[in-house]
PDB file of N, CA and C in Angstrom:
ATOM      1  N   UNK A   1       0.847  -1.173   0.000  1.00  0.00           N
ATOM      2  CA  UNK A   1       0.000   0.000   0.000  1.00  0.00           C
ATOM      3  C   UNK A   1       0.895   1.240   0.000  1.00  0.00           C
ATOM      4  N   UNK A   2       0.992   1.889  -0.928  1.00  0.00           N
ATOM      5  CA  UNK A   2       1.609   3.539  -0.771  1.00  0.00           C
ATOM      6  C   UNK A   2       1.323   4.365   0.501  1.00  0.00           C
ATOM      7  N   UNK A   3       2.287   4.728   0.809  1.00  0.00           N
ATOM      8  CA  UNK A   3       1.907   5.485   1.801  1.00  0.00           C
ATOM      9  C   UNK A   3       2.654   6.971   2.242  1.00  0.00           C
ATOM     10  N   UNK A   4       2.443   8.238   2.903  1.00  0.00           N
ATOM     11  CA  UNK A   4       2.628   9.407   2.705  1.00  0.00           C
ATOM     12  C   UNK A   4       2.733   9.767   3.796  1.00  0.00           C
ATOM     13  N   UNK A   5       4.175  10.729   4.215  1.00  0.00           N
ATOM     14  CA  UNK A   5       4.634  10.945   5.377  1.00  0.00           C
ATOM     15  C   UNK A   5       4.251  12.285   5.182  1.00  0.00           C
ATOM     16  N   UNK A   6       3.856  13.080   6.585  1.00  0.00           N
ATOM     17  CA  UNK A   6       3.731  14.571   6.877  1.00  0.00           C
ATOM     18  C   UNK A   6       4.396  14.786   7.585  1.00  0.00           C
ATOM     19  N   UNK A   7       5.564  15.835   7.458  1.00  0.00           N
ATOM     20  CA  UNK A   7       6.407  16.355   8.721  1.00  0.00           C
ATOM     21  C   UNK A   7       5.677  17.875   9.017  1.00  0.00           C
ATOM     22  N   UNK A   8       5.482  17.865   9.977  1.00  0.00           N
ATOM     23  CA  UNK A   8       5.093  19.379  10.625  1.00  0.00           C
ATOM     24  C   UNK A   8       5.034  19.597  11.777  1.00  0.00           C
ATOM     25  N   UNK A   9       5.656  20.405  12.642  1.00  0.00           N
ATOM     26  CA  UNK A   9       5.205  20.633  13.444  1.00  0.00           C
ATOM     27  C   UNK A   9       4.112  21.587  14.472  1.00  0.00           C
ATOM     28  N   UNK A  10       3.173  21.331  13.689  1.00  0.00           N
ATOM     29  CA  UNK A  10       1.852  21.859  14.218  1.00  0.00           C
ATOM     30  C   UNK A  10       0.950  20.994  14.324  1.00  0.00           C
ATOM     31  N   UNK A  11       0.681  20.489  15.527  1.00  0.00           N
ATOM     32  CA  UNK A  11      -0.301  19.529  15.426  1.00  0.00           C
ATOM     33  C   UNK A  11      -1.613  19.626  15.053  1.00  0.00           C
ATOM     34  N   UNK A  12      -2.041  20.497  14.644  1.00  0.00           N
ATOM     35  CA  UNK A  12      -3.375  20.890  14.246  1.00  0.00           C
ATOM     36  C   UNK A  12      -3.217  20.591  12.389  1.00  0.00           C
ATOM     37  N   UNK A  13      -2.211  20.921  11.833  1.00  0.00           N
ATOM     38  CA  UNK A  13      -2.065  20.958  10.632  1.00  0.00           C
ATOM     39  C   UNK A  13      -1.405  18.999  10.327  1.00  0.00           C
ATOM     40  N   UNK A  14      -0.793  18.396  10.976  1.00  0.00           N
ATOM     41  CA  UNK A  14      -1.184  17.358  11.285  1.00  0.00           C
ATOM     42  C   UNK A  14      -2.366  16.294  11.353  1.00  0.00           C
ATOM     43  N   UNK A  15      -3.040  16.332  12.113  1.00  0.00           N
ATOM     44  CA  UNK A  15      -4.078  16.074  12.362  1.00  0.00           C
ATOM     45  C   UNK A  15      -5.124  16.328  11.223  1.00  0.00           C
ATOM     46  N   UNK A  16      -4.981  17.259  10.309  1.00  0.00           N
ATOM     47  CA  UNK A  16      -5.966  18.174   9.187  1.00  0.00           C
ATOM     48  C   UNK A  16      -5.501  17.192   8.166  1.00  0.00           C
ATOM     49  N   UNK A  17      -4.240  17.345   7.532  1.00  0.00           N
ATOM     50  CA  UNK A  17      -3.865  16.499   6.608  1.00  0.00           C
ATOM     51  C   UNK A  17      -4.013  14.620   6.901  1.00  0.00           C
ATOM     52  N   UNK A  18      -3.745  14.565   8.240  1.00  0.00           N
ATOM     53  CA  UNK A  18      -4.023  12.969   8.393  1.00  0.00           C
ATOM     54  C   UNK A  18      -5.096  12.698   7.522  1.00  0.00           C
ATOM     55  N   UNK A  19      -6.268  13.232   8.073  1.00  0.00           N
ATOM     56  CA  UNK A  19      -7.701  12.812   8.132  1.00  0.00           C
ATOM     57  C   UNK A  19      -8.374  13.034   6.772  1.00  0.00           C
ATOM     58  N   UNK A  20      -7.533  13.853   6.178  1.00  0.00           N
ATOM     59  CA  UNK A  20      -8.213  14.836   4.560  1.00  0.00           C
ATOM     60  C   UNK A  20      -7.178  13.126   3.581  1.00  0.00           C
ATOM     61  N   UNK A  21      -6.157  12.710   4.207  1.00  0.00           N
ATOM     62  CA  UNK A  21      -5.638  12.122   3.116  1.00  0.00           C
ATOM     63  C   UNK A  21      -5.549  10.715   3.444  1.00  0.00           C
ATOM     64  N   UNK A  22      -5.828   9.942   4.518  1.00  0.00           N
ATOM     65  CA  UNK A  22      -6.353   8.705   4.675  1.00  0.00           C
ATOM     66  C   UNK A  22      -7.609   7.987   4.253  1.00  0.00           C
ATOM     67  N   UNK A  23      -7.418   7.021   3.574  1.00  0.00           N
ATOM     68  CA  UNK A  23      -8.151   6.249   3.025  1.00  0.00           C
ATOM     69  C   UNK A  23      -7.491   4.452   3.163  1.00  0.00           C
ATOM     70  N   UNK A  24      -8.181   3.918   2.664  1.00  0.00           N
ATOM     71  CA  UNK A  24      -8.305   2.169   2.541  1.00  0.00           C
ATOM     72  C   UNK A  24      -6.935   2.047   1.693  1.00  0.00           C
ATOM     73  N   UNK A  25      -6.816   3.011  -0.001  1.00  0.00           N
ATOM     74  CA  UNK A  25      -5.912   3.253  -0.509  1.00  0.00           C
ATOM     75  C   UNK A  25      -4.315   3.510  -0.230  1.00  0.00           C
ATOM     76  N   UNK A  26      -4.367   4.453   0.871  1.00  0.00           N
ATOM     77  CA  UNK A  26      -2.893   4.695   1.641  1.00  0.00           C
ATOM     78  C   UNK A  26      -3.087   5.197   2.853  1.00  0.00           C
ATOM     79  N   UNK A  27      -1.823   5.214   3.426  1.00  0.00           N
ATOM     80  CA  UNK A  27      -1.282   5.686   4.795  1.00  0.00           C
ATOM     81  C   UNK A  27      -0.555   6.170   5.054  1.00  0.00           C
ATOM     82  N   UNK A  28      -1.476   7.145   5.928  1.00  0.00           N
ATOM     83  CA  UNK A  28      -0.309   8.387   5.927  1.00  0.00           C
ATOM     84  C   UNK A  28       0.360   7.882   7.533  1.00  0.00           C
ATOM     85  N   UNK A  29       1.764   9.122   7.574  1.00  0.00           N
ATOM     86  CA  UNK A  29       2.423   8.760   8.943  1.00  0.00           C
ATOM     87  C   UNK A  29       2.553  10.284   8.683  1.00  0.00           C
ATOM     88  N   UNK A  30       2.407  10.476  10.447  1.00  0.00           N
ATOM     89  CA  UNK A  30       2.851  11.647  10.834  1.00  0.00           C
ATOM     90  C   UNK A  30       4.272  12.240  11.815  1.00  0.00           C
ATOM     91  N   UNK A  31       5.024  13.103  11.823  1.00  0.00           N
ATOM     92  CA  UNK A  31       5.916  13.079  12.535  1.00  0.00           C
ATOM     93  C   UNK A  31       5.735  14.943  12.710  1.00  0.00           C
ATOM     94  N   UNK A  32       6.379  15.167  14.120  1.00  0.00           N
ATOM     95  CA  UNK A  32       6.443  16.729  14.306  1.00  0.00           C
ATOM     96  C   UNK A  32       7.741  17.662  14.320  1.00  0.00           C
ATOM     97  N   UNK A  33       8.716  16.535  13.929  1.00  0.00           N
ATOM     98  CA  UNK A  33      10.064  16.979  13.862  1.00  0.00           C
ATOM     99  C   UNK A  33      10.784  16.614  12.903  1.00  0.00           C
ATOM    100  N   UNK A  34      11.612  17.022  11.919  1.00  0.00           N
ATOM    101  CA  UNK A  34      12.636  17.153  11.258  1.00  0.00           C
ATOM    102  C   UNK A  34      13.879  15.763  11.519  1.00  0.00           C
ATOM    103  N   UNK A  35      14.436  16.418  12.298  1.00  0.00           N
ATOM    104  CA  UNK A  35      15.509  15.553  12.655  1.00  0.00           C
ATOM    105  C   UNK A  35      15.430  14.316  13.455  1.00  0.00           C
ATOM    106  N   UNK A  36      14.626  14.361  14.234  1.00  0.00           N
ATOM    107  CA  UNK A  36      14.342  13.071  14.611  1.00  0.00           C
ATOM    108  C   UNK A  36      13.248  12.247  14.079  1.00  0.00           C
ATOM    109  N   UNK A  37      12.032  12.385  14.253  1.00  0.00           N
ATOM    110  CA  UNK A  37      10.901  11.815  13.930  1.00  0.00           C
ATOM    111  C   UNK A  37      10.569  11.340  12.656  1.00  0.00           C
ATOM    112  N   UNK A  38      11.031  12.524  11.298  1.00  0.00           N
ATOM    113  CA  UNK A  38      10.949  12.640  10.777  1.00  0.00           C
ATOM    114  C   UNK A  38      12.117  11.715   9.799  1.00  0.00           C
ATOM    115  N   UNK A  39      13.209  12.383  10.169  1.00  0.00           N
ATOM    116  CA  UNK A  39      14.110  11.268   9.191  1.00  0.00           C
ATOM    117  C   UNK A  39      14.407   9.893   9.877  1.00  0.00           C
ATOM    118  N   UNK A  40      14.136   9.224  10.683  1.00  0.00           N
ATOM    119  CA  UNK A  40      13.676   8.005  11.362  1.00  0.00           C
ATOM    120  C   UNK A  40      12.592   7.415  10.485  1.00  0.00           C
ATOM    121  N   UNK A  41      11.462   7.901  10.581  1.00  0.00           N
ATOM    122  CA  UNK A  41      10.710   7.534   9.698  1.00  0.00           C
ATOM    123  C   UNK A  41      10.289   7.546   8.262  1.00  0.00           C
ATOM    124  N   UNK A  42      11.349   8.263   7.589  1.00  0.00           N
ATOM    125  CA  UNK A  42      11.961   7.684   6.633  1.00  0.00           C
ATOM    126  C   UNK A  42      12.862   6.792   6.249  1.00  0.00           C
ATOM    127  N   UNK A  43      13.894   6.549   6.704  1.00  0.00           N
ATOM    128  CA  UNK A  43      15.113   5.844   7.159  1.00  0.00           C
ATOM    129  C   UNK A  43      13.626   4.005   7.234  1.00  0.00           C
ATOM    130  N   UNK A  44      12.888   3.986   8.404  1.00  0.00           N
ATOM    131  CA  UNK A  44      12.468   2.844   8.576  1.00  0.00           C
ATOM    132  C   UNK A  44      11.102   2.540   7.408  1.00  0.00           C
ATOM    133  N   UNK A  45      10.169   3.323   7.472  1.00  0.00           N
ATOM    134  CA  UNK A  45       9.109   3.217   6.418  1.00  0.00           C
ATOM    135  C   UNK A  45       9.146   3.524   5.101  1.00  0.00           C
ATOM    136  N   UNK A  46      10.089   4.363   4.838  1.00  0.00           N
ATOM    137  CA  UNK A  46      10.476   3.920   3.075  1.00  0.00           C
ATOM    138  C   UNK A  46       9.174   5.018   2.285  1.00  0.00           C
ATOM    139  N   UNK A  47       8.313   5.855   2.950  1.00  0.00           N
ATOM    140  CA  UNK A  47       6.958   6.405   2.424  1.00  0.00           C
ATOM    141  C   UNK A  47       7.402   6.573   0.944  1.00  0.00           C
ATOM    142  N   UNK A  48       6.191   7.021   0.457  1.00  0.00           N
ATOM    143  CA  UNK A  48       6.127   6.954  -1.443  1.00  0.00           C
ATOM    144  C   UNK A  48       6.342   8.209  -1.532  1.00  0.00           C
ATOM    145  N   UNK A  49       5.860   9.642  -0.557  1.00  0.00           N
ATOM    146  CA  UNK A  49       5.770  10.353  -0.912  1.00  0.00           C
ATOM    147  C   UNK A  49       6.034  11.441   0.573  1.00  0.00           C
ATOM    148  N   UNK A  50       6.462  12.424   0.559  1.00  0.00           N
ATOM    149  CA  UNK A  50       6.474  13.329   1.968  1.00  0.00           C
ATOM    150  C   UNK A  50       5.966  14.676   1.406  1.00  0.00           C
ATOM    151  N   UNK A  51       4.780  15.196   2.463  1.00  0.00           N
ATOM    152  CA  UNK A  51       4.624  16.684   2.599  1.00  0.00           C
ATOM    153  C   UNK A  51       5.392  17.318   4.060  1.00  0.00           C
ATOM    154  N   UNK A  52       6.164  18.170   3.473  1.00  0.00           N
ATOM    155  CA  UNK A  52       7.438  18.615   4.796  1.00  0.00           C
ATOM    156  C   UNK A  52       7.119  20.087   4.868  1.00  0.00           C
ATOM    157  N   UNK A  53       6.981  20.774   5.959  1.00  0.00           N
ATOM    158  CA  UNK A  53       6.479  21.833   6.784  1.00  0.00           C
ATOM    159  C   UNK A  53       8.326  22.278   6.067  1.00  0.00           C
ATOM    160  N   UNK A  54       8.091  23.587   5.821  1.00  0.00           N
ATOM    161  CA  UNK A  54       9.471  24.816   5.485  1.00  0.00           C
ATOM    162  C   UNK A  54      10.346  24.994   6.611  1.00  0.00           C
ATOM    163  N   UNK A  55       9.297  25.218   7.647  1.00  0.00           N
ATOM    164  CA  UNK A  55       9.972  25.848   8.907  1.00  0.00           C
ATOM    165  C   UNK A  55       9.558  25.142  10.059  1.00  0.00           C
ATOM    166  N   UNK A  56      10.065  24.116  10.395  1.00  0.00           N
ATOM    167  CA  UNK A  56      10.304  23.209  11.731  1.00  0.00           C
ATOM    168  C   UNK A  56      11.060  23.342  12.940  1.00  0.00           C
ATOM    169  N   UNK A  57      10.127  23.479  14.054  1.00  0.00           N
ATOM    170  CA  UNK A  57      10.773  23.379  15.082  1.00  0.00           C
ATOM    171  C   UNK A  57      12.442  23.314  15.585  1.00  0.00           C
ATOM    172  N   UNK A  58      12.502  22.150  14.811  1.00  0.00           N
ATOM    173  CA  UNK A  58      14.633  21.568  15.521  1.00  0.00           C
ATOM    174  C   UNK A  58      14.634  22.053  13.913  1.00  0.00           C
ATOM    175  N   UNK A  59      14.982  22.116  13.257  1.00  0.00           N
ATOM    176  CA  UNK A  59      15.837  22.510  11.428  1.00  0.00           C
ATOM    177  C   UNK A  59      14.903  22.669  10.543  1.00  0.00           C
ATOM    178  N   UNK A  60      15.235  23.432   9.749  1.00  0.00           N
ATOM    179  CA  UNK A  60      14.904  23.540   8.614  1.00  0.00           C
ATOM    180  C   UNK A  60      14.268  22.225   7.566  1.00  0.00           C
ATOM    181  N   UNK A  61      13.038  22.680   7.075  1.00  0.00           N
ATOM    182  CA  UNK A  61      12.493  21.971   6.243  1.00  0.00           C
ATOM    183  C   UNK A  61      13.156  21.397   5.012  1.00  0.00           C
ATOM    184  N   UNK A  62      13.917  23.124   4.939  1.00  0.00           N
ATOM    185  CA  UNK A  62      14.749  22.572   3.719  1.00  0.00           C
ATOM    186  C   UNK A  62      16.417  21.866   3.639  1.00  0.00           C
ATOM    187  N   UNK A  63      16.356  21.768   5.104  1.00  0.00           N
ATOM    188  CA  UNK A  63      17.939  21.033   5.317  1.00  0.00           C
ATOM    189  C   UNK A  63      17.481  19.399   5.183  1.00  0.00           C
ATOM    190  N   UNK A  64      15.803  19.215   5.686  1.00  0.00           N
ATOM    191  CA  UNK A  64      15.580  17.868   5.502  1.00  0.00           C
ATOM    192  C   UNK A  64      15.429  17.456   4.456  1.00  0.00           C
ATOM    193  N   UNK A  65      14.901  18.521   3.589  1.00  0.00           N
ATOM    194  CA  UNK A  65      14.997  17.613   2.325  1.00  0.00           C
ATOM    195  C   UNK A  65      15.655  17.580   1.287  1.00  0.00           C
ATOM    196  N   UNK A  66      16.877  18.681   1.767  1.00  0.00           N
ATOM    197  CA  UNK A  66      18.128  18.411   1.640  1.00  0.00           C
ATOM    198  C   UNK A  66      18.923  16.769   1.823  1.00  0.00           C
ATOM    199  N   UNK A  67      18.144  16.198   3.000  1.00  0.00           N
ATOM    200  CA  UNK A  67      19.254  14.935   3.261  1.00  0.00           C
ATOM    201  C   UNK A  67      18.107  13.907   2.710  1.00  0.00           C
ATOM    202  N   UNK A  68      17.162  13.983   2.643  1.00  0.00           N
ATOM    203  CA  UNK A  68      16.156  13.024   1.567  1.00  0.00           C
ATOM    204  C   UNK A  68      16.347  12.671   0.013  1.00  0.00           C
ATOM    205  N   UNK A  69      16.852  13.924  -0.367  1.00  0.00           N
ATOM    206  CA  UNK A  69      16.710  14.068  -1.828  1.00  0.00           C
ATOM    207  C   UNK A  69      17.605  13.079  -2.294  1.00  0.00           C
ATOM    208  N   UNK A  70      17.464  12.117  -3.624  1.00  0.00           N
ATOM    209  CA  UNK A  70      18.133  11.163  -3.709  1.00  0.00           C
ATOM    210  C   UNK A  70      19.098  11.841  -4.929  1.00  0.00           C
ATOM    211  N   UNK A  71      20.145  11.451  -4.806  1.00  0.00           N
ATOM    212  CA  UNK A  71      21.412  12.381  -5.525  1.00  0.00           C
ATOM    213  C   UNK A  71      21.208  12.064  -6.899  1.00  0.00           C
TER     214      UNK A  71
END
């Protein structure tokens, strides 16, 4: 099953996207941090696809997907 990671840390905006983009079809995962949560759960779940918040709590949105991006 495909499935779609959200990094943000706002739990309200979290929670919004969970619910707007879960279905039978895929699964989403949520994380509220960058550096930990976030690239952990990439690193272990492999998602098809990530929506990543710009400006995160511990780093930059764009340093993470800086270390995501496949060379």
């Amino acid at each position: 099953m495909p499935s779609l990671l959200v990094i943000d840390d706002e739990p309200n905006v979290l929670y919004s996207m969970e619910k707007g983009f879960q279905s039978d079809a895929l699964t989403v995962l949520t994380a509220q941090t960058g550096a930990g949560a976030g690239l952990e759960m990439i690193e272990q779940q492999r998602p098809d696809a990530v929506i990543l918040d710009v400006r995160l709590s511990d780093m930059s949105g764009l340093d993470v997907f800086d270390r995501i991006r496949p060379d």
